[in-house]
Protein backbone atom coordinates (compact mmCIF):
# COMPACT_ATOMS: atom_id res chain seq x y z
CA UNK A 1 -30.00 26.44 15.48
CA UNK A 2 -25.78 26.28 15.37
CA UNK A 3 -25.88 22.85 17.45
CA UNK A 4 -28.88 21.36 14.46
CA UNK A 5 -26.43 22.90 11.90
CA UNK A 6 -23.25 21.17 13.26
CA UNK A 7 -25.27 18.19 13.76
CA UNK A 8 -26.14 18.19 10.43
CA UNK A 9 -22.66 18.94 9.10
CA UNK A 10 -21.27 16.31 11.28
CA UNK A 11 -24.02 13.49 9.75
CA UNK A 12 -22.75 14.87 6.01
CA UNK A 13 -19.18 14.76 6.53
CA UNK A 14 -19.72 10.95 8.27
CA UNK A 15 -21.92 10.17 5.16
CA UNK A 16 -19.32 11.48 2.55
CA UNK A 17 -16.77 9.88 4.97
CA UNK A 18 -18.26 6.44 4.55
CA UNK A 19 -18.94 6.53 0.45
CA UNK A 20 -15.34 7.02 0.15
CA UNK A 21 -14.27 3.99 2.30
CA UNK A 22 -16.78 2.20 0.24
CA UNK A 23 -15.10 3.46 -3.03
CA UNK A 24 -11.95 2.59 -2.50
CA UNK A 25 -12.98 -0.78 -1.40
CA UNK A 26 -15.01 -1.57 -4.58
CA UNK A 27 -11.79 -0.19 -5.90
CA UNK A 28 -9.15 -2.93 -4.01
CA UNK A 29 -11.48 -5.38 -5.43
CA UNK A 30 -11.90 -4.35 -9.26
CA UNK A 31 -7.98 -3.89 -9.23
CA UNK A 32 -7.73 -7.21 -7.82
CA UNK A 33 -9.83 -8.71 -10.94
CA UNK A 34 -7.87 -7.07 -13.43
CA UNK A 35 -4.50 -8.84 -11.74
CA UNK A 36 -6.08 -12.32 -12.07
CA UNK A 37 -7.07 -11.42 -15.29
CA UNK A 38 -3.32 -11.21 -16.27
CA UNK A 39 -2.55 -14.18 -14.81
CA UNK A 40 -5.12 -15.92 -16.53
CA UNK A 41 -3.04 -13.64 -20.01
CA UNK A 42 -6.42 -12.46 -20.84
CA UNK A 43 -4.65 -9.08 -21.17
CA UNK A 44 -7.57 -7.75 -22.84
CA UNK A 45 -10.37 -8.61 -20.47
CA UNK A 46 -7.48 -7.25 -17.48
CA UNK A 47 -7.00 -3.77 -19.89
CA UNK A 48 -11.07 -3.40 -19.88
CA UNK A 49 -11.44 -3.90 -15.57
CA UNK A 50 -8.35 -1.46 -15.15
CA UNK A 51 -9.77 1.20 -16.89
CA UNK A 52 -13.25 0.42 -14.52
CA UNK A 53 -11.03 0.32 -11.61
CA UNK A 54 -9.22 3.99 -12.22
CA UNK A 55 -13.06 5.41 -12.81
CA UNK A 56 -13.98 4.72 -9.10
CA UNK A 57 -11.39 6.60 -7.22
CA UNK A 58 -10.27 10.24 -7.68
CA UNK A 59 -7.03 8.80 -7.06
CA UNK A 60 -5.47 5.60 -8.08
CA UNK A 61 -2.61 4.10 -6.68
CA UNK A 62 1.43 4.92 -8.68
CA UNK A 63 1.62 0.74 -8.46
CA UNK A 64 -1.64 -0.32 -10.15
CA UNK A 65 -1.01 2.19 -13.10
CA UNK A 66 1.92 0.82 -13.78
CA UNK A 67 1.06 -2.80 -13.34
CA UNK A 68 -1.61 -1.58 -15.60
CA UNK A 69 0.87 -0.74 -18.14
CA UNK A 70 2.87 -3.73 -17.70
CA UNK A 71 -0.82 -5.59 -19.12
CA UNK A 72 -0.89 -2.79 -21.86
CA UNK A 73 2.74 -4.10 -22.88
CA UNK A 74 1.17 -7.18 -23.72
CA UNK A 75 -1.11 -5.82 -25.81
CA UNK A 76 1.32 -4.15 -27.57
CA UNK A 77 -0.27 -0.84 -27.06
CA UNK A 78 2.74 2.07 -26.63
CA UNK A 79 -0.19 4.83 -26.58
CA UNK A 80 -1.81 2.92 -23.82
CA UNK A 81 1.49 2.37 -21.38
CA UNK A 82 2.56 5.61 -22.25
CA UNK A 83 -1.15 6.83 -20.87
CA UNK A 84 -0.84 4.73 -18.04
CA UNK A 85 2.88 5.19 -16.75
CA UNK A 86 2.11 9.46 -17.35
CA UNK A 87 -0.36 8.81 -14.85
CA UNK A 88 2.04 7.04 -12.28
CA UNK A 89 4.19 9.32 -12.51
CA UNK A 90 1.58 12.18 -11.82
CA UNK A 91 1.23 9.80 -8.37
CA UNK A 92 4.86 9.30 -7.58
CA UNK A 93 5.77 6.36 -9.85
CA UNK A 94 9.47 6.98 -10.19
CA UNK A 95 11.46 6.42 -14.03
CA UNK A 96 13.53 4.12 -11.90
CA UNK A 97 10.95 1.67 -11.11
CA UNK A 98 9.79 1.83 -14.47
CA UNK A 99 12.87 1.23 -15.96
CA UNK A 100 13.08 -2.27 -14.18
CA UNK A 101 9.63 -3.15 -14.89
CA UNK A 102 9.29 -2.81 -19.15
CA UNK A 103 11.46 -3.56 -22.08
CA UNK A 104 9.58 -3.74 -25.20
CA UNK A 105 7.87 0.06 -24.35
CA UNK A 106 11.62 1.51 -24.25
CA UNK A 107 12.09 0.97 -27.85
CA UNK A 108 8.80 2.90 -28.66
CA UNK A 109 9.15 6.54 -29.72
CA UNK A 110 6.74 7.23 -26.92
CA UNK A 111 9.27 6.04 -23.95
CA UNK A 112 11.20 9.45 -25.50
CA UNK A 113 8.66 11.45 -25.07
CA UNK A 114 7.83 10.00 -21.73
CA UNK A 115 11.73 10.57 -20.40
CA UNK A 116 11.66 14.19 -21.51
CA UNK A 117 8.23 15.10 -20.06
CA UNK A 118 9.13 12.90 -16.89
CA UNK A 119 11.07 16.15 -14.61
CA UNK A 120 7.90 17.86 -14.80
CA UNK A 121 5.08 15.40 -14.07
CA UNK A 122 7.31 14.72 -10.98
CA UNK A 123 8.19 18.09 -9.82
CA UNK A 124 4.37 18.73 -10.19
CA UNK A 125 3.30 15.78 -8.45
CA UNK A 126 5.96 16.44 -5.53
CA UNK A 127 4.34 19.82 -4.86
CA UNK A 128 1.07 18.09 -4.03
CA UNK A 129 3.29 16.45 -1.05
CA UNK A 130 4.32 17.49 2.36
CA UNK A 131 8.03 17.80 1.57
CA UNK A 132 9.45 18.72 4.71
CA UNK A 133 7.09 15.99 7.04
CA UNK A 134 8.19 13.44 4.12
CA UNK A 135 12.05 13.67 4.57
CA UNK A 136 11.46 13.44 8.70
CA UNK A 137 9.56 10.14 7.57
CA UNK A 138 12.41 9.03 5.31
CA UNK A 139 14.97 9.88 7.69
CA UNK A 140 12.91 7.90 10.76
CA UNK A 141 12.87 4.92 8.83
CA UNK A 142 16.42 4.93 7.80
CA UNK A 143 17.46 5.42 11.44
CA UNK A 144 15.40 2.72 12.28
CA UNK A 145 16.72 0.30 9.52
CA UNK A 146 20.65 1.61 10.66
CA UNK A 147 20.33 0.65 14.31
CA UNK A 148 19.41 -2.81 13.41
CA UNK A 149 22.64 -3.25 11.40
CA UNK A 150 24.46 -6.39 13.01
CA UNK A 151 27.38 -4.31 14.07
CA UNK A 152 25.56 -1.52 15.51
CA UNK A 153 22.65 -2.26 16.59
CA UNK A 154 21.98 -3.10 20.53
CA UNK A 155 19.25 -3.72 23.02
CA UNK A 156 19.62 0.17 24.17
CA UNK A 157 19.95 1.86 20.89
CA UNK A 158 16.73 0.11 19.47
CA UNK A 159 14.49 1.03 22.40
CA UNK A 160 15.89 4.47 22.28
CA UNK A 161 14.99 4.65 18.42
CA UNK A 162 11.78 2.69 18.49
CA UNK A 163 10.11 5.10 21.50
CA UNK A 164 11.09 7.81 19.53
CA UNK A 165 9.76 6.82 16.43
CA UNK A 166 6.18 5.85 17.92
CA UNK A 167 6.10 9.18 20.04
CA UNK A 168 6.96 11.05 16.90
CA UNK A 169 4.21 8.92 14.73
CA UNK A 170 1.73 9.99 17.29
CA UNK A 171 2.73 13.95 17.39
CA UNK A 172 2.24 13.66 13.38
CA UNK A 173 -1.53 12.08 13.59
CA UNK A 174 -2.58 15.08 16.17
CA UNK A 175 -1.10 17.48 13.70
CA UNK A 176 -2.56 15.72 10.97
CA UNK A 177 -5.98 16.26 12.39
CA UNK A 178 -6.00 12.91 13.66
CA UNK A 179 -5.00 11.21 10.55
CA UNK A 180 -2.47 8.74 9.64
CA UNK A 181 0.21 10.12 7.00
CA UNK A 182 -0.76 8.66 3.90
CA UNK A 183 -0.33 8.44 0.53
CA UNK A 184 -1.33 12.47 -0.24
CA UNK A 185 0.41 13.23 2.31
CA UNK A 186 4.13 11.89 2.15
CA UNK A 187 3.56 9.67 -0.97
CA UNK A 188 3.28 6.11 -1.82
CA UNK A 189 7.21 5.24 -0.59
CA UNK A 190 6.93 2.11 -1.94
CA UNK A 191 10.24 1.66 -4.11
CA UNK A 192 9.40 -2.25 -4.67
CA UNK A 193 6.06 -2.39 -5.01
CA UNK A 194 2.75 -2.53 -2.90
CA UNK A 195 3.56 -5.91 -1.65
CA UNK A 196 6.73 -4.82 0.15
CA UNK A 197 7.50 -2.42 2.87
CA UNK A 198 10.86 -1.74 2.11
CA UNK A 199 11.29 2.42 3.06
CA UNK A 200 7.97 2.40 3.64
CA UNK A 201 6.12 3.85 6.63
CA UNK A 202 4.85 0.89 8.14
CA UNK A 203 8.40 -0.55 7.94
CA UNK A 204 8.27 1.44 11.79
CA UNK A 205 5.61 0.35 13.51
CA UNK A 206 6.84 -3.83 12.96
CA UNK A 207 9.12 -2.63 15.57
CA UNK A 208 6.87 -1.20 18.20
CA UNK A 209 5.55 -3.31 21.04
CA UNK A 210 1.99 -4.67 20.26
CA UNK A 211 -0.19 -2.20 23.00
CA UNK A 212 1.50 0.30 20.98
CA UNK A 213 0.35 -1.18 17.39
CA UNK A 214 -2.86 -1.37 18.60
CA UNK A 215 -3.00 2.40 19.74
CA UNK A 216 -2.16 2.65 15.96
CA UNK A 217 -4.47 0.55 14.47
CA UNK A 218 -7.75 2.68 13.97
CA UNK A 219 -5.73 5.05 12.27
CA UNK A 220 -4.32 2.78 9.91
CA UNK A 221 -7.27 1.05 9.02
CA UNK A 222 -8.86 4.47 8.31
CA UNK A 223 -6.05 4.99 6.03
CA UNK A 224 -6.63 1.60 4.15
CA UNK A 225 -10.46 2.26 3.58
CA UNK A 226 -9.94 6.05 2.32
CA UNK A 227 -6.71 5.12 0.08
CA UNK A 228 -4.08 6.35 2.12
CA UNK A 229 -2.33 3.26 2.59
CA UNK A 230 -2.51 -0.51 0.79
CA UNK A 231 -3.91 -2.90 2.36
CA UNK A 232 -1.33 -5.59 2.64
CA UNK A 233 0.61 -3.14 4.86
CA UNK A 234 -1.70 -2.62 7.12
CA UNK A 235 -2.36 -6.71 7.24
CA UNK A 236 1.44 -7.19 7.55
CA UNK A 237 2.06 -5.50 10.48
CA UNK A 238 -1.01 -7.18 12.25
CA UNK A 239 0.14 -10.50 11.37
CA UNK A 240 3.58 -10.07 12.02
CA UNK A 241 2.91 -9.65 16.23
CA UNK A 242 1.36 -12.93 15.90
CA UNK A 243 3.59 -15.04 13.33
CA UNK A 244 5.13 -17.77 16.29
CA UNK A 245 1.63 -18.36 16.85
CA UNK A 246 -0.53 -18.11 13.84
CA UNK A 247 -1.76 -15.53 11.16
CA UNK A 248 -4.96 -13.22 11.21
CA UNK A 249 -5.37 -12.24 7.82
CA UNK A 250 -2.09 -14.50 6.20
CA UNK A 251 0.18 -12.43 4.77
CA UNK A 252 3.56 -14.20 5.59
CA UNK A 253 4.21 -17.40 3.41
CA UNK A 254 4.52 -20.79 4.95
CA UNK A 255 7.88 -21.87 6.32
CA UNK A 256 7.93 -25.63 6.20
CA UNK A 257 11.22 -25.99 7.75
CA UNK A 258 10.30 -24.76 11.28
CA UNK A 259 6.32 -24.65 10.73
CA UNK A 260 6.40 -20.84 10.86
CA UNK A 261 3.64 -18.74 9.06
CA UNK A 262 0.33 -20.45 9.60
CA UNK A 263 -2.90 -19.00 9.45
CA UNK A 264 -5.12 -19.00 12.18
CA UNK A 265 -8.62 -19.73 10.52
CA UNK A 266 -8.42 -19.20 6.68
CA UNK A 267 -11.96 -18.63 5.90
CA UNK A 268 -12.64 -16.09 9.09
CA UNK A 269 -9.16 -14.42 7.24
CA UNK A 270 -10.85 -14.08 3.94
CA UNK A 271 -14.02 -12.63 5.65
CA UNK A 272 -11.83 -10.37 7.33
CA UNK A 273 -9.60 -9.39 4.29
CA UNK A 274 -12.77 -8.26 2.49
CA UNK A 275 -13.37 -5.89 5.26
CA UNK A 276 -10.55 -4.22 4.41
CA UNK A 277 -10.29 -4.90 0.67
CA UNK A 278 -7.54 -7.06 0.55
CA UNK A 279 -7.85 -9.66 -2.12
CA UNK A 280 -8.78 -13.05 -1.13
CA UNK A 281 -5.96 -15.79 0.52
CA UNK A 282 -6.03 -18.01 -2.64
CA UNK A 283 -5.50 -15.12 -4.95
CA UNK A 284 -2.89 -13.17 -3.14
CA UNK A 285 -0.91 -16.45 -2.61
CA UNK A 286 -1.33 -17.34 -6.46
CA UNK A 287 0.59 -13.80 -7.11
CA UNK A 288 3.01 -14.00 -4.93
CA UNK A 289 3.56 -17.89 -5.89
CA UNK A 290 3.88 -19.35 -2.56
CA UNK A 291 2.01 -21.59 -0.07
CA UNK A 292 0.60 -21.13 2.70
CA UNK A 293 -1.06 -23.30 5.29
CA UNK A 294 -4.40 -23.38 7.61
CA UNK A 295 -3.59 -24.01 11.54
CA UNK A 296 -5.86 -27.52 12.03
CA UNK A 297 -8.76 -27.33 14.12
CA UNK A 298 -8.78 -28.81 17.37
């Protein structure tokens, strides 16, 4: 009777496991909409698939609420940014970031509101965090961002640093239950946005050999499908092993000047993007406004 019970637990726990990967994919995608949309300045039509988008996850990303808000802006809707950025900042979006981001908002009477309630939404979100595993985190990255300085970095130093680092990632899965250490964890530490790994976690693991990355992998990827991590920085890393040769899912931009950056087969990498809800090659290469190139078939 136990072993049918835990059998049965195990099968619910998969099941609820699975609907949540397939939420936060349908997610990626609607977000991704609503971002073309504003390229297209059809702010409106972007305003109407945002609101869609923060309906099918319990939680939305800091970064998409506030380029939601940028789109409100447009609109010239203070009620609406001021919605939106209160949100962010309920998910780590810091005053700093938004400070670089808006201008016309930070005339509206609702930007003073919005400073003054702003030390309490993020003490309150902070709480929700694992402080202490967070600063380690912080504090591994920075170490591994210092020993690649030009004039102190060497060969000894960075192998010293980067074993310690992937050791360390691994202790913090186990104690994680087997989990990488994602967003609800330490945060979204993502200080220039979701396309950027700047102090971010997977700044780390660009560093590690590539048996090591792939020891990694399944616990990233988990992270990507239940919202724990963006896609793009999972994509990154995998690409960036393979870069002299050619890209998997093409998220480096074409260097013309020593035919760098290629990707390997674009249409197996937007089949393969989808699988992970990253947006399409065409459309993440129209945001970033860059080029990129297909490796020609032999």
């Amino acid at each position: 009777m136990n072993k049918i019970l835990a059998f049965s637990i195990t099968i619910l726990l998969f099941g609820i496991q699975k609907i949540s990967s397939q939420d936060y994919l349908n997610y990626y995608e609607t977000i991704n909409k609503a971002e073309i949309a504003n390229l297209d300045k059809e702010f409106k039509k972007s305003d109407s698939i945002y609101q869609i988008a923060f309906k099918l996850v319990e939680k939305p990303f800091k970064e998409d609420y506030l380029l939601a808000s940028i789109n409100s802006e447009k609109l010239n809707d203070n009620q609406k940014t001021f919605d939106y950025l209160k949100k962010g900042i309920s998910t780590g979006l810091t005053i700093k970031r938004i400070k670089s981001q808006l201008t016309e908002f930070k005339k509206s009477k609702n930007w003073k509101i919005l400073k003054i309630e702003y030390n309490s939404l993020r003490e309150n979100h902070l709480k929700t965090l694992n402080l202490p595993l967070r600063e380690e985190i912080v504090e591994m990255i920075r170490k591994d961002q210092k020993v690649r300085a030009p004039i102190i970095g060497n060969g000894k130093q960075l192998k010293k640093i980067d074993t310690y680092n992937y050791n360390r990632l691994l202790e913090i899965i186990k104690e994680n239950n087997n989990k990488w250490p994602g967003f609800s964890i330490i945060g979204e530490i993502t200080p220039k946005g979701k396309y950027d790994v700047t102090k971010n976690i997977t700044l780390m693991p660009l560093h590690f050999k590539k048996e090591q990355i792939e020891k990694l992998r399944p616990y990233m990827l988990e992270a990507v499908l239940n919202g724990e991590m963006y896609p793009y920085h999972f994509a990154r890393l995998i690409d960036y092993k393979s870069i002299s040769n050619c890209q998997f899912y093409g998220t480096y931009k074409y260097n013309k000047k020593y035919d760098l950056g290629k990707i390997c087969d674009c249409d197996k990498a937007n089949q393969e993007r989808k699988k992970i809800g990253f947006e399409s090659i065409q459309d993440f290469y129209r945001k970033s406004e860059s080029e990129y190139k297909c490796k020609t078939k032999k």
